[in-house]
Protein backbone atom coordinates (compact mmCIF):
# COMPACT_ATOMS: atom_id res chain seq x y z
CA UNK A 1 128.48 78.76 68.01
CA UNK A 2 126.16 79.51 64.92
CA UNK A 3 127.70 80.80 61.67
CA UNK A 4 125.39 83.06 60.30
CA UNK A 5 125.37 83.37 56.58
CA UNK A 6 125.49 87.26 55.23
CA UNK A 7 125.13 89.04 52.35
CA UNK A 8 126.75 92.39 51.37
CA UNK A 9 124.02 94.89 49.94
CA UNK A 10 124.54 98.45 49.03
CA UNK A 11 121.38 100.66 49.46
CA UNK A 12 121.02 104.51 49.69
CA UNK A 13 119.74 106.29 52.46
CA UNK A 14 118.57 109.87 53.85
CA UNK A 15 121.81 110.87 55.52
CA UNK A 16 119.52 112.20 58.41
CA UNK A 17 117.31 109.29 58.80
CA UNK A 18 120.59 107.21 59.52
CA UNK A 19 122.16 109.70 61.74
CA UNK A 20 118.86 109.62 63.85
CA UNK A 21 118.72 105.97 63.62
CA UNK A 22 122.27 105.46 64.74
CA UNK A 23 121.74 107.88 67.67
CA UNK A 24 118.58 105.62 68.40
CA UNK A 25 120.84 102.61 68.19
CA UNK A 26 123.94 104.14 69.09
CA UNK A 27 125.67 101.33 66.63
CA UNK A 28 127.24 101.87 63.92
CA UNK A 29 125.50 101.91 60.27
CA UNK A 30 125.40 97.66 59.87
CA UNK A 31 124.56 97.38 63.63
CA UNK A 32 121.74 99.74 62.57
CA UNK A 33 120.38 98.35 59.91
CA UNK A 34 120.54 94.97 61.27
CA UNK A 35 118.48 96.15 63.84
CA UNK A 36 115.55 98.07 62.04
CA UNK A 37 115.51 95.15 59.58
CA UNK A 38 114.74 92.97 63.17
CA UNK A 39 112.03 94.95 64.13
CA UNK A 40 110.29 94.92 60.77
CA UNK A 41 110.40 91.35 60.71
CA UNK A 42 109.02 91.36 64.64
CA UNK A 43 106.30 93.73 63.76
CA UNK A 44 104.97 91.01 61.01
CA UNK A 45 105.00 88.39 63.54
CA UNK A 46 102.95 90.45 65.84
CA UNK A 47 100.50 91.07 63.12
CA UNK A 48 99.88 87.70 62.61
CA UNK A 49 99.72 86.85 66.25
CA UNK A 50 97.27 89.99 66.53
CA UNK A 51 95.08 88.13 63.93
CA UNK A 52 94.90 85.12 65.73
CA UNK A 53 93.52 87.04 69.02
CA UNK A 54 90.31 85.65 69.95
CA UNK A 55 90.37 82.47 67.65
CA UNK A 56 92.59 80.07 69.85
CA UNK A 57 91.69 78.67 73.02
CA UNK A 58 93.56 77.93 76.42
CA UNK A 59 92.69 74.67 78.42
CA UNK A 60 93.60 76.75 81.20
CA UNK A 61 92.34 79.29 82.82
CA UNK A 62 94.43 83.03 82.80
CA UNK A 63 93.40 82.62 87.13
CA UNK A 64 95.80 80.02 87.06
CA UNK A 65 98.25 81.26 85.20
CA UNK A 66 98.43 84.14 87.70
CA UNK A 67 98.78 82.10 90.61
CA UNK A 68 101.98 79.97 89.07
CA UNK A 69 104.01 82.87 89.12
């Protein structure tokens, strides 16, 4: 099992925008955070994958890729 190092922060927040986020979650306030801070980091990965789109190429063919499933 993976330790994973933490840090304590202290940060203030619109009291509804966490209750709305928590009943999104329905975590508590560090479950929460932890996981909006997860999808901000996804959504800059996607952006960068999104500006690769059309620049890489396959040596396969998306037909065949169909057909192995």
């Amino acid at each position: 099992m993976r330790v994973m190092e933490t840090t304590k922060v202290t940060v203030e927040l619109p009291l509804e925008l966490l209750d709305r986020a928590q009943s999104s979650t329905g975590e508590g306030i560090t479950g929460t955070i932890r996981r909006g801070l997860e999808l901000v980091a996804a959504s800059r990965a996607q952006e960068q994958l999104h500006a690769l789109r059309g620049k890489v190429k396959f040596s396969i063919k998306l037909g065949t890729l169909r057909t192995d499933r």
